[in-house]
PDB file of N, CA and C in Angstrom:
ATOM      1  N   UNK A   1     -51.349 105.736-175.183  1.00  0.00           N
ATOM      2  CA  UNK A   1     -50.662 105.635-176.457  1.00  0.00           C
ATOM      3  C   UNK A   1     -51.574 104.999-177.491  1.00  0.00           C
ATOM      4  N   UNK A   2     -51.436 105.304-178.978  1.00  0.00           N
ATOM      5  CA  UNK A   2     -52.189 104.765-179.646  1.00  0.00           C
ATOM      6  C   UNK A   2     -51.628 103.373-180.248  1.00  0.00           C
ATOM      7  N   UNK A   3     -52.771 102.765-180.351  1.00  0.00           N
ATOM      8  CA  UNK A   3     -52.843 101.177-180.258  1.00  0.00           C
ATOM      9  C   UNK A   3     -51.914 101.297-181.631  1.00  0.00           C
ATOM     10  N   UNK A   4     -51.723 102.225-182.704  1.00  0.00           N
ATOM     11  CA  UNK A   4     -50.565 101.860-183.709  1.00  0.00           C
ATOM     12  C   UNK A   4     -49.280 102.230-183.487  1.00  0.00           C
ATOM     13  N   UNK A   5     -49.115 103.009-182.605  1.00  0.00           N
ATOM     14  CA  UNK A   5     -47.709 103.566-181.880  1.00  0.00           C
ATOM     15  C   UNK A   5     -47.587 101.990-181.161  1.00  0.00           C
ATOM     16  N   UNK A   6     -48.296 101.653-180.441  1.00  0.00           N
ATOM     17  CA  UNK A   6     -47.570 100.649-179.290  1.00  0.00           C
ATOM     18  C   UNK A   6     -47.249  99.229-180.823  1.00  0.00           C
ATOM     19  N   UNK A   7     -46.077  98.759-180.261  1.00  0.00           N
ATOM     20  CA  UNK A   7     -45.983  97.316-181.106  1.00  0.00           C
ATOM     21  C   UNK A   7     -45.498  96.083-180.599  1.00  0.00           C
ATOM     22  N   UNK A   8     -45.643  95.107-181.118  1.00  0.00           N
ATOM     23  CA  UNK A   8     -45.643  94.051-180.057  1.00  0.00           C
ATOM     24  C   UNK A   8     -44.008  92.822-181.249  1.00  0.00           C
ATOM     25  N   UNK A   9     -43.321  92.265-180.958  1.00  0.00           N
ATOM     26  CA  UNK A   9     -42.405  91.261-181.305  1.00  0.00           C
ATOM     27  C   UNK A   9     -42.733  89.889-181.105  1.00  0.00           C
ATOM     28  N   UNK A  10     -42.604  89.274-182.242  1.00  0.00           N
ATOM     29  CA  UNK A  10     -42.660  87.581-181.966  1.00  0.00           C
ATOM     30  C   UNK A  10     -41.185  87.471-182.355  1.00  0.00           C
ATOM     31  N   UNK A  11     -40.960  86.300-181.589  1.00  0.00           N
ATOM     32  CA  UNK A  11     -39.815  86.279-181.534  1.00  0.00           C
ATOM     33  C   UNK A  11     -40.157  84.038-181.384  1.00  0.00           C
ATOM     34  N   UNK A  12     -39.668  83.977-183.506  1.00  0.00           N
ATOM     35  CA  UNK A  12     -39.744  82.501-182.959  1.00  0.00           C
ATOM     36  C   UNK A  12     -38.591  81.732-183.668  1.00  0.00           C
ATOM     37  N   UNK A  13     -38.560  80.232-182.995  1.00  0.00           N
ATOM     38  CA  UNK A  13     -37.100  79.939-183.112  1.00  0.00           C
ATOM     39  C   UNK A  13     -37.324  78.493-183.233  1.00  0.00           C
ATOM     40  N   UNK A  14     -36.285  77.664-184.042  1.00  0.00           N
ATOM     41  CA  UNK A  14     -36.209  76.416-184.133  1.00  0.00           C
ATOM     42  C   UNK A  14     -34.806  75.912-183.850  1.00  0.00           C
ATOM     43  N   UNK A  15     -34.021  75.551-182.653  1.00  0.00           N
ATOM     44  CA  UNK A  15     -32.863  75.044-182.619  1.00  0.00           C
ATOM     45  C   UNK A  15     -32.657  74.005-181.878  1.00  0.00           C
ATOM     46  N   UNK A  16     -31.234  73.806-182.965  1.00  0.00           N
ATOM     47  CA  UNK A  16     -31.152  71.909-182.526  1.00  0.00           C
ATOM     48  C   UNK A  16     -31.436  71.908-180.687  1.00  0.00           C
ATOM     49  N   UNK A  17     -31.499  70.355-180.560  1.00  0.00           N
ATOM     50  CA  UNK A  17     -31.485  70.019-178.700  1.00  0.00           C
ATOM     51  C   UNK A  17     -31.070  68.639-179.232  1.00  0.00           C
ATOM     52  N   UNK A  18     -29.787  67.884-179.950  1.00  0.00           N
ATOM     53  CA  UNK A  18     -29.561  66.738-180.172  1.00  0.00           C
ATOM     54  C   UNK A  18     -28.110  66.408-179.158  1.00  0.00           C
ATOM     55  N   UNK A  19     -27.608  67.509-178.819  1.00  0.00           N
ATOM     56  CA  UNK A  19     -26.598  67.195-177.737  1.00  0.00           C
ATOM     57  C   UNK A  19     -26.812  68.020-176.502  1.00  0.00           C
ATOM     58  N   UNK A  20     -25.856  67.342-175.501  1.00  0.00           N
ATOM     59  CA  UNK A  20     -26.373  68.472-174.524  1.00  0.00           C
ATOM     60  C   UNK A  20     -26.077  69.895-174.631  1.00  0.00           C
ATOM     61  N   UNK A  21     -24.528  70.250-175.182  1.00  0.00           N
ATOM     62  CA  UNK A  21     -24.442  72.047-175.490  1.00  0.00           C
ATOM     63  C   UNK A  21     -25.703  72.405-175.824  1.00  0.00           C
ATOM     64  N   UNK A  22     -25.894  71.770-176.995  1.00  0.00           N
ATOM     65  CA  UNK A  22     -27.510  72.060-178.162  1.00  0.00           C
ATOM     66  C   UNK A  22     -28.571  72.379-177.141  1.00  0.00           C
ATOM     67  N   UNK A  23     -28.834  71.503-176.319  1.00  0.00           N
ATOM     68  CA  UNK A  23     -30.170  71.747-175.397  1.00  0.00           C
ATOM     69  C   UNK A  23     -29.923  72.966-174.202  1.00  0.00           C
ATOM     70  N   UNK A  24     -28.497  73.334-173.466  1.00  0.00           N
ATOM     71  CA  UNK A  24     -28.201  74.361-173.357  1.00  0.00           C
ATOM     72  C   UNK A  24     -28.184  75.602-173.842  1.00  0.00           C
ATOM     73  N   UNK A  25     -27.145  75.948-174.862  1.00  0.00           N
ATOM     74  CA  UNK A  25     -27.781  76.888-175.538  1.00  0.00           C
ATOM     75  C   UNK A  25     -29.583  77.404-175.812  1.00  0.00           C
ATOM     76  N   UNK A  26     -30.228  75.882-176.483  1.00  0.00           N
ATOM     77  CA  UNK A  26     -31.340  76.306-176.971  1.00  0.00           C
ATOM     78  C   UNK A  26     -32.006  77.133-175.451  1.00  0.00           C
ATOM     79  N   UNK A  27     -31.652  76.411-174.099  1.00  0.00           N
ATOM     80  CA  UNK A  27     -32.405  76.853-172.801  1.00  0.00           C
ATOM     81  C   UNK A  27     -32.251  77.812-172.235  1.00  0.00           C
ATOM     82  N   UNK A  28     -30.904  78.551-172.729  1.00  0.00           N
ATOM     83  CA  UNK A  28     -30.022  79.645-172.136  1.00  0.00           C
ATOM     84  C   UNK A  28     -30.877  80.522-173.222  1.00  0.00           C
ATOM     85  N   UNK A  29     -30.952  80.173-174.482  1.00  0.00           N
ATOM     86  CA  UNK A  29     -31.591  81.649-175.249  1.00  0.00           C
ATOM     87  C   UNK A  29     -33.455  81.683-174.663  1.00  0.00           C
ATOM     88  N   UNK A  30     -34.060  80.409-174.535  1.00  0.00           N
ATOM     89  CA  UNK A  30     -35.347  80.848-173.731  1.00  0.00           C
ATOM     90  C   UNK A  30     -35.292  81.960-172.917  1.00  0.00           C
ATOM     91  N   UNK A  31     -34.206  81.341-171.897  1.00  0.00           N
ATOM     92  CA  UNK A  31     -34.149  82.393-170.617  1.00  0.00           C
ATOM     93  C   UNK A  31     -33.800  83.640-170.828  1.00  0.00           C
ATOM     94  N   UNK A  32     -33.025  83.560-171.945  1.00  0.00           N
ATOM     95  CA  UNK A  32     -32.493  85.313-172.172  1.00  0.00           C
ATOM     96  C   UNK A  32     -33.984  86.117-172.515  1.00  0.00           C
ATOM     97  N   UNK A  33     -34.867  85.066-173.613  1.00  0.00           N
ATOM     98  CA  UNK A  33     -36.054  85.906-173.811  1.00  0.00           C
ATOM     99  C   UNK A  33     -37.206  86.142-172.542  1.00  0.00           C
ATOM    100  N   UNK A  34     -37.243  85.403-171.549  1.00  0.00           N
ATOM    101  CA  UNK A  34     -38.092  85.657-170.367  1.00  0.00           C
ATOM    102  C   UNK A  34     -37.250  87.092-169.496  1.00  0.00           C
ATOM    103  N   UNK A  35     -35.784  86.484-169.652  1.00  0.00           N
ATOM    104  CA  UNK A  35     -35.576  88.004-168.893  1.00  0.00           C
ATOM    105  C   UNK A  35     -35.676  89.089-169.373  1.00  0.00           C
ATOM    106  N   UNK A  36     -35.970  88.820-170.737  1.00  0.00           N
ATOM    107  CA  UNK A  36     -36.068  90.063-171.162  1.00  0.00           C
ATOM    108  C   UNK A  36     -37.612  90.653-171.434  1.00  0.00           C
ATOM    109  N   UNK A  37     -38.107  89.701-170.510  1.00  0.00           N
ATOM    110  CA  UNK A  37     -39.506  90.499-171.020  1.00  0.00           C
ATOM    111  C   UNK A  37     -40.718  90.493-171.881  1.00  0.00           C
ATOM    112  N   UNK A  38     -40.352  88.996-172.485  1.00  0.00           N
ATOM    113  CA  UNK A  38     -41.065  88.387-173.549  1.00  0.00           C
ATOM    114  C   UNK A  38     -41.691  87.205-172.711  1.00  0.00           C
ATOM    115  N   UNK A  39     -43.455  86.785-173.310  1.00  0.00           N
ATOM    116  CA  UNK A  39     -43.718  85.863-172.400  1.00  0.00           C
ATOM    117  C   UNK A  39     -43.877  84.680-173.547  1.00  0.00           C
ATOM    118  N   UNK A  40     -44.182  83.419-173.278  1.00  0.00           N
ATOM    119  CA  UNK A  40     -44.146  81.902-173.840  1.00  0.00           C
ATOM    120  C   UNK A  40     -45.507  82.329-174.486  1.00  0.00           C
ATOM    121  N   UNK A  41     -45.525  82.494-175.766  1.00  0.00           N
ATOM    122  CA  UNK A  41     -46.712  81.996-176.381  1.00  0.00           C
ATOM    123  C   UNK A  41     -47.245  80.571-176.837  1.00  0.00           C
ATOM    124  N   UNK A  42     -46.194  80.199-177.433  1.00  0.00           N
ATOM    125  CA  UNK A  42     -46.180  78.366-178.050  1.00  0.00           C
ATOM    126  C   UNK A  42     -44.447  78.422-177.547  1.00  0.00           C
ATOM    127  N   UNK A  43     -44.620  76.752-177.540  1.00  0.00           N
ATOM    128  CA  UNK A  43     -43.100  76.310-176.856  1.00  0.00           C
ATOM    129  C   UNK A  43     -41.692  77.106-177.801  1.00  0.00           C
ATOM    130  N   UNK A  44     -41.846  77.303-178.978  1.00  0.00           N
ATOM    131  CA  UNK A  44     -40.511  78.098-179.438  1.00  0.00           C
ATOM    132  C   UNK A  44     -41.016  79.466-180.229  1.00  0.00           C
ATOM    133  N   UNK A  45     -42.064  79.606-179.470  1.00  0.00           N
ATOM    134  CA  UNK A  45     -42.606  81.369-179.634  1.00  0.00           C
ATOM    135  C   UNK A  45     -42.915  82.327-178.984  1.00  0.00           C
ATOM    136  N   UNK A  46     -41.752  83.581-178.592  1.00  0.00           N
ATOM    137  CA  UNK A  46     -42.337  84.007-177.458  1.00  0.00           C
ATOM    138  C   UNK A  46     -42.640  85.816-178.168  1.00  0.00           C
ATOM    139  N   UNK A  47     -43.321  85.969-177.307  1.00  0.00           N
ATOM    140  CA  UNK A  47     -44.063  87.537-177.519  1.00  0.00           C
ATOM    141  C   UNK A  47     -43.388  88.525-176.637  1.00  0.00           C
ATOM    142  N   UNK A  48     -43.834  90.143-177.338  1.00  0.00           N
ATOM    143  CA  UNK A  48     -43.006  90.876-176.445  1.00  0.00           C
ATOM    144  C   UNK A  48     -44.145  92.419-176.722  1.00  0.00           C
ATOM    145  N   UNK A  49     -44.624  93.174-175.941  1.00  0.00           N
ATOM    146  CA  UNK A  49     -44.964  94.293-176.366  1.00  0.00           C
ATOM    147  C   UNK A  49     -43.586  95.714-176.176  1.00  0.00           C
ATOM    148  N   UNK A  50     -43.600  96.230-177.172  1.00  0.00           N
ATOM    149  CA  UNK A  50     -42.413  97.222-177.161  1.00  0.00           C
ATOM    150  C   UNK A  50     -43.210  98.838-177.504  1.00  0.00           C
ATOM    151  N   UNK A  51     -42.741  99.937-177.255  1.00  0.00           N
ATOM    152  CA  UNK A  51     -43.112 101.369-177.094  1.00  0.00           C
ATOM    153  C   UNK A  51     -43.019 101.597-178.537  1.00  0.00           C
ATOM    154  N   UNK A  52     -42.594 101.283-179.671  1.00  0.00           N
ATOM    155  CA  UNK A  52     -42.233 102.017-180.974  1.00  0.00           C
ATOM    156  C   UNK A  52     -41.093 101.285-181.386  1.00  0.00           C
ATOM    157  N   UNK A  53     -41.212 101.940-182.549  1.00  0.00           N
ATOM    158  CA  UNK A  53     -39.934 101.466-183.965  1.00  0.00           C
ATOM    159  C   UNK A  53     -38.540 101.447-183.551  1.00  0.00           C
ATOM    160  N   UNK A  54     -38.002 102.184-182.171  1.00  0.00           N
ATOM    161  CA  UNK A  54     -36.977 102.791-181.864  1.00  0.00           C
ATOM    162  C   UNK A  54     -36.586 101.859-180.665  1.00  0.00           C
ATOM    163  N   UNK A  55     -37.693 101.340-179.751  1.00  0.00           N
ATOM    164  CA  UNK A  55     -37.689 100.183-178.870  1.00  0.00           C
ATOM    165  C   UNK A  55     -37.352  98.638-179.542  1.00  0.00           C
ATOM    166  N   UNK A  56     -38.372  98.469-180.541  1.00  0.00           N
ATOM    167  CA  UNK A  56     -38.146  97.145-181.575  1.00  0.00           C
ATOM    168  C   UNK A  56     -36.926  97.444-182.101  1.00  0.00           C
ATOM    169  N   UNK A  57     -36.232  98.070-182.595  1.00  0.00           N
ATOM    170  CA  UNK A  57     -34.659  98.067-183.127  1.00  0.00           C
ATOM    171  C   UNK A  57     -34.144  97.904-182.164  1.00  0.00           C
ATOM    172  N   UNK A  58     -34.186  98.156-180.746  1.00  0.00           N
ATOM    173  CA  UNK A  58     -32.759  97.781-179.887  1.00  0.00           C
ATOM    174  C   UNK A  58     -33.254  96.491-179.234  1.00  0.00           C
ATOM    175  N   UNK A  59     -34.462  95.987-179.159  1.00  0.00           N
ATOM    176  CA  UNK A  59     -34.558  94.659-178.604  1.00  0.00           C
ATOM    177  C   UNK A  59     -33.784  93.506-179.822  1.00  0.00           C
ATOM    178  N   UNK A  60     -34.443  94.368-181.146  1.00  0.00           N
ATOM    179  CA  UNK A  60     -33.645  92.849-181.877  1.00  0.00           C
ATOM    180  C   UNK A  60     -31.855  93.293-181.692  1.00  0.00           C
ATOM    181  N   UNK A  61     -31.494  94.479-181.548  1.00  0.00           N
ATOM    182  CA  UNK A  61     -30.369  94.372-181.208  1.00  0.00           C
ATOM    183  C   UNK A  61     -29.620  93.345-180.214  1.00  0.00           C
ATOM    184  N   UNK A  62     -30.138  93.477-179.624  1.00  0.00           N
ATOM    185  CA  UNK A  62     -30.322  92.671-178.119  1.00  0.00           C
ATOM    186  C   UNK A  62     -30.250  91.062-178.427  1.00  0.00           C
ATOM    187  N   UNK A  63     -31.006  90.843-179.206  1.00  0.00           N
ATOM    188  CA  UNK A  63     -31.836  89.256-179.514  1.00  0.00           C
ATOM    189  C   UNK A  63     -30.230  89.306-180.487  1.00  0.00           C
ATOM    190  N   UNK A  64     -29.995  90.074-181.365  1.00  0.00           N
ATOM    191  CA  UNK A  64     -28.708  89.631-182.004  1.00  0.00           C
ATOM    192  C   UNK A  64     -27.276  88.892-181.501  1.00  0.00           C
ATOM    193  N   UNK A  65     -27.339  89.796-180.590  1.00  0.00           N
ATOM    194  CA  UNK A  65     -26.459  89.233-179.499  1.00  0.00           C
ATOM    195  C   UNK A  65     -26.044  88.174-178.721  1.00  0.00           C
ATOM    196  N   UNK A  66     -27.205  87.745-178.551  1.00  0.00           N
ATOM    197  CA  UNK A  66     -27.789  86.437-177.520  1.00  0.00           C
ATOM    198  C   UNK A  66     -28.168  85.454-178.663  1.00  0.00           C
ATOM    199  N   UNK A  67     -28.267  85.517-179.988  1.00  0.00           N
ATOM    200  CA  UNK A  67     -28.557  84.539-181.054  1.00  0.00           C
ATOM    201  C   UNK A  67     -27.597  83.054-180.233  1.00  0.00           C
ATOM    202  N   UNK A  68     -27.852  82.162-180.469  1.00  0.00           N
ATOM    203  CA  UNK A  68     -27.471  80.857-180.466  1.00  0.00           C
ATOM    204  C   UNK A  68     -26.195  80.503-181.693  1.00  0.00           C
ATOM    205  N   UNK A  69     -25.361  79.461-181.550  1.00  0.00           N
ATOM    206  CA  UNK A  69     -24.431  79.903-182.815  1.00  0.00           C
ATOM    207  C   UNK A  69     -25.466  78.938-183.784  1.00  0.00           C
ATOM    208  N   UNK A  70     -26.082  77.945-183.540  1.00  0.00           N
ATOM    209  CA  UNK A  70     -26.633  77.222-184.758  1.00  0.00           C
ATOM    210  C   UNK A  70     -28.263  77.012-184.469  1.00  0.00           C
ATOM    211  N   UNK A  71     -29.117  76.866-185.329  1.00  0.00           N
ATOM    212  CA  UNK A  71     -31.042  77.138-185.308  1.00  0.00           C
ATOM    213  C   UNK A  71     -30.878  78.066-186.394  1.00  0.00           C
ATOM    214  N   UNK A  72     -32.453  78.317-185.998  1.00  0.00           N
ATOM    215  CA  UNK A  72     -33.091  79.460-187.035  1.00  0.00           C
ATOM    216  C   UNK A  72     -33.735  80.074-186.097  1.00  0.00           C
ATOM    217  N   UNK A  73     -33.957  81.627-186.154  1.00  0.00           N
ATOM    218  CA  UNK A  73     -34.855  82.453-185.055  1.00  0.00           C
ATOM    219  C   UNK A  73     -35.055  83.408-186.341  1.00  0.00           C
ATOM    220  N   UNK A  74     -36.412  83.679-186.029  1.00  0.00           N
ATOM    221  CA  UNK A  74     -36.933  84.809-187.157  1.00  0.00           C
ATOM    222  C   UNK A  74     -38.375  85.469-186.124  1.00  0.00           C
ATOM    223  N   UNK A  75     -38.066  87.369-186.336  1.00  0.00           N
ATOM    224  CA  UNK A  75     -38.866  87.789-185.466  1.00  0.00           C
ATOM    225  C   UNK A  75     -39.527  88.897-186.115  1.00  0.00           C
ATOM    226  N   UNK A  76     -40.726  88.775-186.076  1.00  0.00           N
ATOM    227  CA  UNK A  76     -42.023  89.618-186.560  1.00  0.00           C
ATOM    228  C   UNK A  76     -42.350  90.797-185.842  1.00  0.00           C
ATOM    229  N   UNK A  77     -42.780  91.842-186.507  1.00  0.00           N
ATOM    230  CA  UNK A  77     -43.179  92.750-185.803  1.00  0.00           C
ATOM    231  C   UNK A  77     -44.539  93.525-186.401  1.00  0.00           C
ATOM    232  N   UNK A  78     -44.839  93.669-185.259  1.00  0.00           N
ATOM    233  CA  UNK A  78     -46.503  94.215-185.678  1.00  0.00           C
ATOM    234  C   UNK A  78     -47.309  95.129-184.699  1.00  0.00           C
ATOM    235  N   UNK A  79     -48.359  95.903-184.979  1.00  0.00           N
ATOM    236  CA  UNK A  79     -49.138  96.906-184.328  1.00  0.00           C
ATOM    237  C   UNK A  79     -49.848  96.231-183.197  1.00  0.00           C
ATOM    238  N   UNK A  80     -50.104  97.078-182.345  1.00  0.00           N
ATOM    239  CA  UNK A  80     -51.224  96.614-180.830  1.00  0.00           C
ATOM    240  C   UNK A  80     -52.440  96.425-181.998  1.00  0.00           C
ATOM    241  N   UNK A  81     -52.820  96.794-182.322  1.00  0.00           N
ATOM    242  CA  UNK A  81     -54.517  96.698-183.575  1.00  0.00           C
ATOM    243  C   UNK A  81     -54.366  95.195-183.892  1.00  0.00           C
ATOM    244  N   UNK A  82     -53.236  95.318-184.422  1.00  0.00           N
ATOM    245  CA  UNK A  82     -52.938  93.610-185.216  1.00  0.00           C
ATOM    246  C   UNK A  82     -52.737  92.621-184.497  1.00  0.00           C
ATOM    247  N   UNK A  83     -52.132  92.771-183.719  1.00  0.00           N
ATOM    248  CA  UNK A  83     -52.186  91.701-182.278  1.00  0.00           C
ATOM    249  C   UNK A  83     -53.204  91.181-182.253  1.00  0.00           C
ATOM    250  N   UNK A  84     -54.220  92.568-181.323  1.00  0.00           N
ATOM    251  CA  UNK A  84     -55.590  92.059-180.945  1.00  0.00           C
ATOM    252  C   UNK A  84     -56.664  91.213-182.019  1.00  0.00           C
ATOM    253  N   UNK A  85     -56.217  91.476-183.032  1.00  0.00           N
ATOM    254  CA  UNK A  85     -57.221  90.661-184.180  1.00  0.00           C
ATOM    255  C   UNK A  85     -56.870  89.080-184.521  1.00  0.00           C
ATOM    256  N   UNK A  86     -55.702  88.923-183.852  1.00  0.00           N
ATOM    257  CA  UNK A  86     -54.949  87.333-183.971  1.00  0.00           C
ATOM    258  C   UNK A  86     -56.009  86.532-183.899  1.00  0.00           C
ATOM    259  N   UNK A  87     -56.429  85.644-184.524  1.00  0.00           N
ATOM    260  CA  UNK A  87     -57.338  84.339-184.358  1.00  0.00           C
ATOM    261  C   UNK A  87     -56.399  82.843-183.727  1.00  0.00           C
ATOM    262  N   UNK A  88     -57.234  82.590-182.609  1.00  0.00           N
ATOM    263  CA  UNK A  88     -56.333  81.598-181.512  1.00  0.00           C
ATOM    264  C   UNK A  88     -57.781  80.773-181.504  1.00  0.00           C
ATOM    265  N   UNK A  89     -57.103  79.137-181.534  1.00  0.00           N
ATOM    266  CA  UNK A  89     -57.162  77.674-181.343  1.00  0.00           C
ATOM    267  C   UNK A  89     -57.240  77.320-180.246  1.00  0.00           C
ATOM    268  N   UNK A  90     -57.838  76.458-179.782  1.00  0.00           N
ATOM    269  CA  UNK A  90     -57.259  75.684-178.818  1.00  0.00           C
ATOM    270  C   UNK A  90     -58.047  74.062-178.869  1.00  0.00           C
ATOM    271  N   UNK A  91     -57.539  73.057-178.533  1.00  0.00           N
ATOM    272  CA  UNK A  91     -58.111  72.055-179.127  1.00  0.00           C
ATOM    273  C   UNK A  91     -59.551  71.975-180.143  1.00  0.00           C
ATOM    274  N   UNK A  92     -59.016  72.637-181.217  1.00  0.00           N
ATOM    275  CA  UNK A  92     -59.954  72.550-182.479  1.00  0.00           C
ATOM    276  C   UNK A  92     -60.740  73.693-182.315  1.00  0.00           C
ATOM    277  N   UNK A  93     -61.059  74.277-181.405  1.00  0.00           N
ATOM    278  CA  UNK A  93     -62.376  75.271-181.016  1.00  0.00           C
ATOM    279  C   UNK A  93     -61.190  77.074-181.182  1.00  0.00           C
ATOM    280  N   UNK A  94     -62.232  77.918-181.405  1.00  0.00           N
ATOM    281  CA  UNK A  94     -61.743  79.416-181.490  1.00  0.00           C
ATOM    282  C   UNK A  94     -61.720  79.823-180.048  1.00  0.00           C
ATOM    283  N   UNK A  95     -60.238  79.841-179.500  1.00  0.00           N
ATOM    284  CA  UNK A  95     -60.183  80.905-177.861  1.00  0.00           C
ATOM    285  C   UNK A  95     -60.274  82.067-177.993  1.00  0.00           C
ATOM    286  N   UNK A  96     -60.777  82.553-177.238  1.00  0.00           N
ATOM    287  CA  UNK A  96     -61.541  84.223-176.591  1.00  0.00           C
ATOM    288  C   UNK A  96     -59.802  84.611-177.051  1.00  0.00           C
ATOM    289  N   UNK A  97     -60.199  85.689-177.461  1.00  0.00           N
ATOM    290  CA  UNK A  97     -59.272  87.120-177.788  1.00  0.00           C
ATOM    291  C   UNK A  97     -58.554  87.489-176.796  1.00  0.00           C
ATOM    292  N   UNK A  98     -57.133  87.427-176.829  1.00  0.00           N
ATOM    293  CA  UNK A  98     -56.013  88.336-175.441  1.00  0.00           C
ATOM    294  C   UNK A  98     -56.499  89.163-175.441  1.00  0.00           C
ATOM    295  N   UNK A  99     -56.541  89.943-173.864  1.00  0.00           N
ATOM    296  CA  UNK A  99     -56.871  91.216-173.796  1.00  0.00           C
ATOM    297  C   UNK A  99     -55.281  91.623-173.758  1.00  0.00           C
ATOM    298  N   UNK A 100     -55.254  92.926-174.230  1.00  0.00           N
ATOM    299  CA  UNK A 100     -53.653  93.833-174.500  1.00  0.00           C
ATOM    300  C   UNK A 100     -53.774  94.351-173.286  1.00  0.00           C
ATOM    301  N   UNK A 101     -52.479  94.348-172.827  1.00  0.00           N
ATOM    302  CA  UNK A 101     -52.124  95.157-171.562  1.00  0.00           C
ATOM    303  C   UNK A 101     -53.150  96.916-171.719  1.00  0.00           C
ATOM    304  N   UNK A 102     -53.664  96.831-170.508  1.00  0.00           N
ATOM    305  CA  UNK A 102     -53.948  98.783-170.544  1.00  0.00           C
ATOM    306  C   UNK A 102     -52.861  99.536-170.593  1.00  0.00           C
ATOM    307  N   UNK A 103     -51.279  99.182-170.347  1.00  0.00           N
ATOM    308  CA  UNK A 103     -50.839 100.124-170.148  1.00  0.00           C
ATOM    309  C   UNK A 103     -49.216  99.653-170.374  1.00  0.00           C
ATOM    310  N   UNK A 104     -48.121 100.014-170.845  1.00  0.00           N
ATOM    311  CA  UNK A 104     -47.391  99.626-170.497  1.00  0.00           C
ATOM    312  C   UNK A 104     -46.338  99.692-169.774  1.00  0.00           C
ATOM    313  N   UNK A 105     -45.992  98.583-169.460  1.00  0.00           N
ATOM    314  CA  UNK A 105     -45.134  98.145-168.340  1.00  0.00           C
ATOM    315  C   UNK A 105     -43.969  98.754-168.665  1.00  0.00           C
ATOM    316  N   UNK A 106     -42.929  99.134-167.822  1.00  0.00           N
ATOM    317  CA  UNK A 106     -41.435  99.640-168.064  1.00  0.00           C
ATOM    318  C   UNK A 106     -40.804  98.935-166.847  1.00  0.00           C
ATOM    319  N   UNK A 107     -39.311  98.559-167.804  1.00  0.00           N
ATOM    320  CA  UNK A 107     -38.315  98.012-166.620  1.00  0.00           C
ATOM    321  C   UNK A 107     -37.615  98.594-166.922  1.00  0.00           C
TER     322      UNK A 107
END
């Protein structure tokens, strides 16, 4: 597939953890995003590669669903090309470039 057909989802989020529901919820929507297939990029940012425009509409469908009743979650979407050009940190210094999956995965 071409690297502008394939697209990838960030999916990031800021919600309360000041009571325990709060820290539930916030842990129950993590988990909804691991089962679904998205991995931990930063602690309230997780990533997702998806097949097309038609895949990304039913995952945020999905993510709609499972929203938390109170936070903020806001999710980006962008090309395999654009991905790979991300510039990554790591204590002060530039980390080596993700390599993108060869291929993708289906569940």
């Amino acid at each position: 597939m071409s690297g502008y057909k394939l697209m990838w989802m960030l999916v990031m989020f800021d919600l309360p953890t000041d009571t325990k529901a709060q820290r539930k919820s916030a842990g129950d929507f993590r988990n909804f995003l691991l089962d679904e297939g998205f991995e931990r990029s930063q602690f309230s940012v997780y990533a997702r590669m998806v097949s097309g425009k038609e895949a990304y509409e039913a995952r945020v469908a999905w993510i709609e669903r499972a929203l938390p009743e109170k936070g903020e979650v806001q999710i980006l979407q962008f090309t395999d090309r654009q991905y790979e050009l991300i510039l990554r940190y790591s204590d002060q210094g530039r980390a080596a470039r993700r390599k993108n999956p060869e291929q993708l995965v289906l569940f």
